[in-house]
Protein backbone atom coordinates (compact mmCIF):
# COMPACT_ATOMS: atom_id res chain seq x y z
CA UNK A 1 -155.60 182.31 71.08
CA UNK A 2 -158.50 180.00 70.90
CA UNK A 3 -159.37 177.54 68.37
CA UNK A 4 -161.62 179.34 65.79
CA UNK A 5 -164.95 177.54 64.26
CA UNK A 6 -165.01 179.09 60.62
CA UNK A 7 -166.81 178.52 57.32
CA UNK A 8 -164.79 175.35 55.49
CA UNK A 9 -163.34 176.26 51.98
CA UNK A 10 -165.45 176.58 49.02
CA UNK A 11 -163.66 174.50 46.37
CA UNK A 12 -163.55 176.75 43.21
CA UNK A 13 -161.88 175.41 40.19
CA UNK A 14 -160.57 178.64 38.88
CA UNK A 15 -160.81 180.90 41.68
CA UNK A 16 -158.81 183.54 39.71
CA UNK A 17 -160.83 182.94 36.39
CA UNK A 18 -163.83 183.88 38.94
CA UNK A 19 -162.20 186.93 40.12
CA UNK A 20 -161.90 187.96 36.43
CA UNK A 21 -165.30 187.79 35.77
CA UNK A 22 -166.19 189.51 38.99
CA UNK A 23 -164.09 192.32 37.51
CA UNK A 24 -166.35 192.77 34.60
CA UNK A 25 -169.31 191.76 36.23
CA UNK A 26 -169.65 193.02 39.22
CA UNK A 27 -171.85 190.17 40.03
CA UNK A 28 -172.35 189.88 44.46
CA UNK A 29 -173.13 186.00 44.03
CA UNK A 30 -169.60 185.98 42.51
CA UNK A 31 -168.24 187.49 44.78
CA UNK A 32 -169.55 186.14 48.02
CA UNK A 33 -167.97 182.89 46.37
CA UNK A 34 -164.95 184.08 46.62
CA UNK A 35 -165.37 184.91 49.98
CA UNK A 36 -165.97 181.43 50.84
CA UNK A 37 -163.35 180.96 49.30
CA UNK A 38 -160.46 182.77 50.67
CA UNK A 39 -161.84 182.76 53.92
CA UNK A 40 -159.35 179.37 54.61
CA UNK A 41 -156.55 182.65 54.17
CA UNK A 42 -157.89 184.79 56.86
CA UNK A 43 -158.32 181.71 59.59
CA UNK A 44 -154.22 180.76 57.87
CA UNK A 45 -152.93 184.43 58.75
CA UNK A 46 -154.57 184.59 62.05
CA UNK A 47 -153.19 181.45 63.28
CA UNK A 48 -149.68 182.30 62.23
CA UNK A 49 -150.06 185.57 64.27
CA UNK A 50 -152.12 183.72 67.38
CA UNK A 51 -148.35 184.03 69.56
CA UNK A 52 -149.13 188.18 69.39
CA UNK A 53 -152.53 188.94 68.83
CA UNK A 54 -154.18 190.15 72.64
CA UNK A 55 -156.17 187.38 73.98
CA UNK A 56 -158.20 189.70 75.65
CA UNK A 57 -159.97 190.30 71.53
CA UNK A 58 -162.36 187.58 71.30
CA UNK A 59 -161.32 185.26 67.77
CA UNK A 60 -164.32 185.84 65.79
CA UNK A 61 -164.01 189.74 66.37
CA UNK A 62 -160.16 189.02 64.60
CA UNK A 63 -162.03 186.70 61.75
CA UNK A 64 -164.79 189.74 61.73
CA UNK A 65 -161.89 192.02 60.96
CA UNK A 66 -160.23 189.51 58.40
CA UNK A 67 -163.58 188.91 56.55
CA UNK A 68 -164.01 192.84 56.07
CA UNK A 69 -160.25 193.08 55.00
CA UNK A 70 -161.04 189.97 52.03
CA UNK A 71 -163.71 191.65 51.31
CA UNK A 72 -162.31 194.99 50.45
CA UNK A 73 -159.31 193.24 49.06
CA UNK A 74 -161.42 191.53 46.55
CA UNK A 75 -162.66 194.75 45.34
CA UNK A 76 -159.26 196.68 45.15
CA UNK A 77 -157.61 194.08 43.44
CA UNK A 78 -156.32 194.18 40.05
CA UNK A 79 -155.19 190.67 38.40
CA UNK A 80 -153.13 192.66 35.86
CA UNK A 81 -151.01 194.19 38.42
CA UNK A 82 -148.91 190.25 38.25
CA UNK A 83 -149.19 189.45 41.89
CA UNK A 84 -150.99 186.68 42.76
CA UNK A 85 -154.19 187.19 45.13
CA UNK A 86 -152.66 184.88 47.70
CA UNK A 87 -150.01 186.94 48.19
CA UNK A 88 -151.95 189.77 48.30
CA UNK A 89 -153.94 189.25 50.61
CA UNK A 90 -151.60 188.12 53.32
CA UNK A 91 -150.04 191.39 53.11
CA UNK A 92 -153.40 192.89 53.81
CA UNK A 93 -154.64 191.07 56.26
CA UNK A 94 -151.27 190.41 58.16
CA UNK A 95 -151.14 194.81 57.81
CA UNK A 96 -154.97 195.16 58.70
CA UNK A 97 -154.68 192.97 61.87
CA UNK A 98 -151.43 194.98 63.05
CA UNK A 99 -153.66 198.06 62.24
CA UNK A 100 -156.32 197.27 64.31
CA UNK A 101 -154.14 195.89 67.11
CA UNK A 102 -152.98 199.82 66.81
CA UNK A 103 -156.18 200.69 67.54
CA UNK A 104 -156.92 198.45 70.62
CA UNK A 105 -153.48 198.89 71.75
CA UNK A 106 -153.83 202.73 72.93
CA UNK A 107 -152.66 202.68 76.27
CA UNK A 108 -154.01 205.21 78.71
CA UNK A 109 -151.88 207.35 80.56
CA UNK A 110 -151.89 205.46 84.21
CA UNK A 111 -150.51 202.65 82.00
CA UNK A 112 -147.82 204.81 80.72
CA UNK A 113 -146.83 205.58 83.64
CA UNK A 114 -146.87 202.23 85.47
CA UNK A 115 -144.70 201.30 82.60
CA UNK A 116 -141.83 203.92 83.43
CA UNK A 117 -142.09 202.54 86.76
CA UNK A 118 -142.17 198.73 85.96
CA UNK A 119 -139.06 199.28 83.48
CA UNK A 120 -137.36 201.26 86.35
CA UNK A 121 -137.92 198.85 89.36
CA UNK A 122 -137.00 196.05 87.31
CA UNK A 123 -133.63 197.76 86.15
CA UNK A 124 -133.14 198.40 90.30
CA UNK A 125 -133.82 194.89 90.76
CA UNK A 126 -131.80 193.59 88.56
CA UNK A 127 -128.66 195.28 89.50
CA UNK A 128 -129.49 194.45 93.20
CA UNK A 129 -129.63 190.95 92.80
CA UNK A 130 -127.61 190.48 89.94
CA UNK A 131 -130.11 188.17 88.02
CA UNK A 132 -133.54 188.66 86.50
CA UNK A 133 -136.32 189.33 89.10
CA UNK A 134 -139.52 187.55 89.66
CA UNK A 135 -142.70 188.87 89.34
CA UNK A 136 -143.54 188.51 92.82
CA UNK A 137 -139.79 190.33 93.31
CA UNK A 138 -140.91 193.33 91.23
CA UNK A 139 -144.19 193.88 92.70
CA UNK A 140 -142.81 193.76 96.02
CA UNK A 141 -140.17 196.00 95.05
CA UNK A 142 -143.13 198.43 93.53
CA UNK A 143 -145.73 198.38 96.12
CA UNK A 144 -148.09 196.96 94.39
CA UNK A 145 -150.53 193.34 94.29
CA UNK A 146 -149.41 190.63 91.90
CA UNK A 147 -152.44 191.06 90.26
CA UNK A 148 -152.56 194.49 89.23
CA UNK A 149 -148.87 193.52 87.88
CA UNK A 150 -150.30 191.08 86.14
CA UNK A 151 -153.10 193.37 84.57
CA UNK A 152 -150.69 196.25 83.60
CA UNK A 153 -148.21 193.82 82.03
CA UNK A 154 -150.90 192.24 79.54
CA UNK A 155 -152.11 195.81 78.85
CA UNK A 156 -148.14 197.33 78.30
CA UNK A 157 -147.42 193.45 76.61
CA UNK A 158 -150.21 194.15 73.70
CA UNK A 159 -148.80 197.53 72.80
CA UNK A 160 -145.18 196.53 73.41
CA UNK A 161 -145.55 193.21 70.91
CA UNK A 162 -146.99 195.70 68.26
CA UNK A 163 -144.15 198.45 68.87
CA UNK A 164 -141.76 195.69 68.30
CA UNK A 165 -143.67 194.24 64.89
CA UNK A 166 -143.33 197.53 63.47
CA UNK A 167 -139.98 198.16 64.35
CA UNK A 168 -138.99 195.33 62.62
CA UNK A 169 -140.89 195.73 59.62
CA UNK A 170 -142.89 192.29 59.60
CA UNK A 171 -146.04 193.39 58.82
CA UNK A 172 -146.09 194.58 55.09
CA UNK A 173 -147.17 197.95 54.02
CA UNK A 174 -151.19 197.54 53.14
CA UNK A 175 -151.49 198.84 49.55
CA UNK A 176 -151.00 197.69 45.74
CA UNK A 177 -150.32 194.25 44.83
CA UNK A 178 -146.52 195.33 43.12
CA UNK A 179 -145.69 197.29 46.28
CA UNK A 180 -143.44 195.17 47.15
CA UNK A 181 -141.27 195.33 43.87
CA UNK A 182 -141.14 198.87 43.95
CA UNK A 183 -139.00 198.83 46.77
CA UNK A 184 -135.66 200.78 46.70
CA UNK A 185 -132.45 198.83 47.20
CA UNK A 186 -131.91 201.64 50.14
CA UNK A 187 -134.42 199.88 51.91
CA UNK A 188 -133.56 196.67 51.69
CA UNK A 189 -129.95 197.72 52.95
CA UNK A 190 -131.87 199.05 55.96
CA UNK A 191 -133.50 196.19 56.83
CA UNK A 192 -130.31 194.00 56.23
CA UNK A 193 -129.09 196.94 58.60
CA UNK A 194 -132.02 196.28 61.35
CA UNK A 195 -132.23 192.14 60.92
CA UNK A 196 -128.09 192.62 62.01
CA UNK A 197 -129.04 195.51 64.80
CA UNK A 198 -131.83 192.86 66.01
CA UNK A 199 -129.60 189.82 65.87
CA UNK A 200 -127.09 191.48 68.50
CA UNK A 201 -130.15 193.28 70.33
CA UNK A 202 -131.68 189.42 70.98
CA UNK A 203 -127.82 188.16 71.79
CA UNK A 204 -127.87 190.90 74.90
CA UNK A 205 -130.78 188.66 76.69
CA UNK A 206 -130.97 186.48 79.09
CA UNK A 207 -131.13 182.81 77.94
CA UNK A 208 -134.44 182.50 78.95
CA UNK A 209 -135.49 185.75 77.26
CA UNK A 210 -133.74 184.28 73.66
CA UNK A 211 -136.23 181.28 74.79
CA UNK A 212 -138.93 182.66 75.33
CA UNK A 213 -138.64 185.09 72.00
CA UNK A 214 -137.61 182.34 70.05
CA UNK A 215 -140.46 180.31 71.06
CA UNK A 216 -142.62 183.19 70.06
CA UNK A 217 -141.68 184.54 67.12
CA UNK A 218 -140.17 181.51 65.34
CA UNK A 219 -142.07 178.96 66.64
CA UNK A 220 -145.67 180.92 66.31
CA UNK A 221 -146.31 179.56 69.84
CA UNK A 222 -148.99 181.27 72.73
CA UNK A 223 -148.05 182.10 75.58
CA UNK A 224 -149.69 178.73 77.09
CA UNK A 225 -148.08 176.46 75.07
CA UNK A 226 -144.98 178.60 75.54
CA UNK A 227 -145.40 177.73 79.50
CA UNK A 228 -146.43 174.14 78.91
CA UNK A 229 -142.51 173.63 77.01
CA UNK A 230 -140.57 175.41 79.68
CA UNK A 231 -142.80 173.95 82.48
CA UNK A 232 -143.70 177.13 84.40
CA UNK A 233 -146.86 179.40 84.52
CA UNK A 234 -148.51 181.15 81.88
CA UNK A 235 -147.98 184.16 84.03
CA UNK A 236 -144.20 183.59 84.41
CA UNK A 237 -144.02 183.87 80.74
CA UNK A 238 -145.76 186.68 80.01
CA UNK A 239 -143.81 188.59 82.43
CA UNK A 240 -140.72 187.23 80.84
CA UNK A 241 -141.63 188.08 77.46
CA UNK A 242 -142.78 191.56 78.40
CA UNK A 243 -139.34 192.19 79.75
CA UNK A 244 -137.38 190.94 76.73
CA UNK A 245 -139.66 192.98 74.31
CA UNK A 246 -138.85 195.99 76.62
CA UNK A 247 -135.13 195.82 75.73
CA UNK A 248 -135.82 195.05 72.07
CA UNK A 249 -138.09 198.28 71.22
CA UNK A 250 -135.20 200.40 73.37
CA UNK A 251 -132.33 198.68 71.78
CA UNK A 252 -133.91 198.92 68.02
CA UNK A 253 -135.11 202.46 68.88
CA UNK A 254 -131.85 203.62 69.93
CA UNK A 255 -130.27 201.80 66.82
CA UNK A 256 -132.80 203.43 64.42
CA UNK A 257 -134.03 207.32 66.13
CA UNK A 258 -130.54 207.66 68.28
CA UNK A 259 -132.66 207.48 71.78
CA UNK A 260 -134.27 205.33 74.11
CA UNK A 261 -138.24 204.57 74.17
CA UNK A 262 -139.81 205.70 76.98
């Protein structure tokens, strides 16, 4: 994900005060100031998502999407609920973006079935030559150009990366501000549950997979800067990471539905 170019932060010296008064007031001026604002938040959550948002979503269309989720935050908000606005908000937006990656992520059915066949000839592979394939391996192996590998495996990659965020639960629930307290302990015992399922799901890769996923998720790093620490192609890691996130979302499914994704 590109560098984004956005508005610099209005300095407000009691931004919640503000919001107060925008509660009684209702005032637009107000609340276009807290826009400003806030907007620093929207540019903060997007750049610790840039390792799985699709690159092929030009970054003001994400900030576009952000803006529109401050905005409506600002209005649903209710500073007597106890949770700060910060913290608010980076549920919402982190939820909203995850939403509309939903959206975006639809994949059409040639994809679906390219990606029965991609999971399959890779599993062939695999057991033929008893180590992980190449890309130029699997697309021989499929019949198919390089470069329509390529193309299928950023299309399949956006929806798989999204699959695999809500499977494990990191993108919080878009609602009220003391959502989160409300919780039941039963589902924080499942998630202590799935965090243990996905611990031993991630120990069953290859140790370029764990790289590659580490690099990713815990690192917050693209997929070109990914490349750049390993030293090989942008394209060799996103064929690596598509790969690993296949055998997470069938190894979490199976742990949480009992079955396999297809």
């Amino acid at each position: 994900m590109t560098e984004m170019r956005l508005p610099d932060k209005e300095k407000l010296a009691d931004p919640e005060g503000l919001m107060r008064a925008y509660k009684k007031n209702g005032d637009l001026t107000v609340r276009n100031q807290l826009v400003m604002h806030y907007a620093a938040a929207v540019k903060s959550t997007l750049y610790s998502m840039r390792s799985i948002l699709p690159a092929n979503i030009q970054p003001e269309e994400w900030f576009n999407q952000g803006i529109l989720t401050l905005m409506d935050c600002i209005e649903k908000y209710d500073p007597d609920r106890g949770a700060s606005f910060g913290t608010y908000i980076f549920k919402r937006l982190r939820g909203a973006m995850l939403s509309y990656m939903r959206k975006q992520s639809w994949l059409p059915y040639r994809v679906r079935l390219a990606r029965r066949e991609i999971q399959k000839g890779r599993a062939e592979l695999e057991n033929q030559l008893m180590r992980e394939a190449t890309a130029q391996e699997l697309a021989d192996h499929l019949g198919m150009a390089a470069k329509e590998l390529d193309r299928y495996l950023v299309e399949i990659g956006s929806a798989d990366m999204l699959s695999f965020e809500e499977l494990i639960g990191v993108g919080p629930q878009a609602g009220d501000p003391g959502a989160a307290e409300a919780q039941a302990v039963d589902q924080e015992l499942l998630k202590d549950e799935l965090k243990q399922a996905l611990a031993e799901a991630i120990d069953q890769l290859s140790p370029k997979e764990k790289q590659v996923i580490a690099l990713c998720y815990y690192e917050n790093l693209n997929l070109r800067e990914i490349g750049e620490v390993l030293g090989v192609s942008q394209q060799r890691i996103s064929f690596i990471r598509a790969g690993a996130l296949t055998k997470l979302n069938q190894r979490l499914s199976n742990y949480l539905y009992g079955r396999d994704e297809g």
